[in-house]
C-alpha atoms as a PDB file:
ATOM      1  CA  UNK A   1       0.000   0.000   0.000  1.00  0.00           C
ATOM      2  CA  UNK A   2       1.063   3.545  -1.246  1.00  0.00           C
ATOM      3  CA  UNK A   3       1.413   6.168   1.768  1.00  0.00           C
ATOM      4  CA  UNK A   4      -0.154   8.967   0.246  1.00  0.00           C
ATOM      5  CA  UNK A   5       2.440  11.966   0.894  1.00  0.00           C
ATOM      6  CA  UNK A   6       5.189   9.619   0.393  1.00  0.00           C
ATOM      7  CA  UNK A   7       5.834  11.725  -2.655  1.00  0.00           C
ATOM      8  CA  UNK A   8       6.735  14.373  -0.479  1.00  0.00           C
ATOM      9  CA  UNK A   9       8.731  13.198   1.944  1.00  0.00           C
ATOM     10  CA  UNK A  10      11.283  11.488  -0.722  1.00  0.00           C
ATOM     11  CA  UNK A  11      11.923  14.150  -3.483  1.00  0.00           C
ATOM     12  CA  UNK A  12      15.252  13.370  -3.942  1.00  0.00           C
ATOM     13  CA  UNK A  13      14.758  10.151  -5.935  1.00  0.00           C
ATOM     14  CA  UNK A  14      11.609  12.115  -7.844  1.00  0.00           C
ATOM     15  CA  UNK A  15      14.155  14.901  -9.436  1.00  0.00           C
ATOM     16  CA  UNK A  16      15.100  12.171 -11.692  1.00  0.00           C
ATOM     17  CA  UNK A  17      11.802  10.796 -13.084  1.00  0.00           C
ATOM     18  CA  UNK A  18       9.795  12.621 -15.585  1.00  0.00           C
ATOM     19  CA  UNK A  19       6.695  14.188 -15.346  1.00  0.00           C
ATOM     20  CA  UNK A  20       4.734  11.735 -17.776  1.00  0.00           C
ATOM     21  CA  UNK A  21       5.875   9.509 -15.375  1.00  0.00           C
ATOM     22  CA  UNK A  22       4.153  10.316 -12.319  1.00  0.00           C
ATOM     23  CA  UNK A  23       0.671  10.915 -14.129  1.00  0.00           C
ATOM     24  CA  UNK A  24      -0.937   8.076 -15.688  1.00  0.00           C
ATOM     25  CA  UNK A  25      -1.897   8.444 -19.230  1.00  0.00           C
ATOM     26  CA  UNK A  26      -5.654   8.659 -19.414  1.00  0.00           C
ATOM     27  CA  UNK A  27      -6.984   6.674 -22.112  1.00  0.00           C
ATOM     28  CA  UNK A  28     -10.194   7.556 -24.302  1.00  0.00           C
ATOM     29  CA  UNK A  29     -13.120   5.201 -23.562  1.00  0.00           C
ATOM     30  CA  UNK A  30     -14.223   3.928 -26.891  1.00  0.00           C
ATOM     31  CA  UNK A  31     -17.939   3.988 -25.149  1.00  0.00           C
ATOM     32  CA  UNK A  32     -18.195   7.402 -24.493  1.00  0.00           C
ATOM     33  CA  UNK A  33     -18.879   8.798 -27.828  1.00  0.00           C
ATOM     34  CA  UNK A  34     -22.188   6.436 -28.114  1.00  0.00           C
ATOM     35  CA  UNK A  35     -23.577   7.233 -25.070  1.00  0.00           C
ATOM     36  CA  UNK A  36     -23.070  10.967 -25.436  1.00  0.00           C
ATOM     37  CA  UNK A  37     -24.743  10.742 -28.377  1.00  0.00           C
ATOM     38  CA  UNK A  38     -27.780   8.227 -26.887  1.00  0.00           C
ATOM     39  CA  UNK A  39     -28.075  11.157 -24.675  1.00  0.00           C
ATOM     40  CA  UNK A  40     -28.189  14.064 -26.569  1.00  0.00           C
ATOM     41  CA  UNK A  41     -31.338  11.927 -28.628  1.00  0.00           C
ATOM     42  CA  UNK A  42     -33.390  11.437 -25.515  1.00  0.00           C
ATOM     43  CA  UNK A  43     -33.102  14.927 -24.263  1.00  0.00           C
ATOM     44  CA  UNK A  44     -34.107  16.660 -27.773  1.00  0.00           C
ATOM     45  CA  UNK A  45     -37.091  14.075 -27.828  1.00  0.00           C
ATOM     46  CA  UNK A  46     -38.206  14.642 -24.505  1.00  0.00           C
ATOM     47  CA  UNK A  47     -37.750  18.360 -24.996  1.00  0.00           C
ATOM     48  CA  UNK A  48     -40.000  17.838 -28.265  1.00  0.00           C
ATOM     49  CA  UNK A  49     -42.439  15.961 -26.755  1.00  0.00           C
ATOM     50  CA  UNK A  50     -42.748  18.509 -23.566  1.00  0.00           C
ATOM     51  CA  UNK A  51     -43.231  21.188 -26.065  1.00  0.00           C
ATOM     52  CA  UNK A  52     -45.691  19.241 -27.994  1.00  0.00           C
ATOM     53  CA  UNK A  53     -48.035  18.272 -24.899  1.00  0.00           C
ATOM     54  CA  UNK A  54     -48.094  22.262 -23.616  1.00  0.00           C
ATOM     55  CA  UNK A  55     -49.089  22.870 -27.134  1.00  0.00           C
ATOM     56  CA  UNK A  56     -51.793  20.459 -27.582  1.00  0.00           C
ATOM     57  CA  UNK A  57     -53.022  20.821 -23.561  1.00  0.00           C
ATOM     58  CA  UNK A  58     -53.240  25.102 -23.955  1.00  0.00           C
ATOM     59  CA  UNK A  59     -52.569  25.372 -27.116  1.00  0.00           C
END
């Protein structure tokens, strides 16, 4: 188990590592895209459908 201000207390042996080193890399979830665009659909449908039931209930 990682203490977590470890870091901290041994900067000596960190001067030598690189940055890109001590962040992981994130990597792009192949899912995301889909689902952003699931959920752009359903909110411009519900949106339409709102609109359409105020408009045919006092319209």
């Amino acid at each position: 188990m990682n203490k977590p201000f470890s870091n901290l207390i041994n900067k000596d042996k960190d001067k030598n590592t690189s940055l890109s080193k001590k962040f992981p890399v994130k990597k792009e979830n192949e899912k995301s895209n889909p689902l952003i665009i699931f959920g752009a659909a359903v909110s411009l449908i519900s949106i339409f459908l709102l609109l359409y039931t105020i408009n045919s209930k006092f319209g």
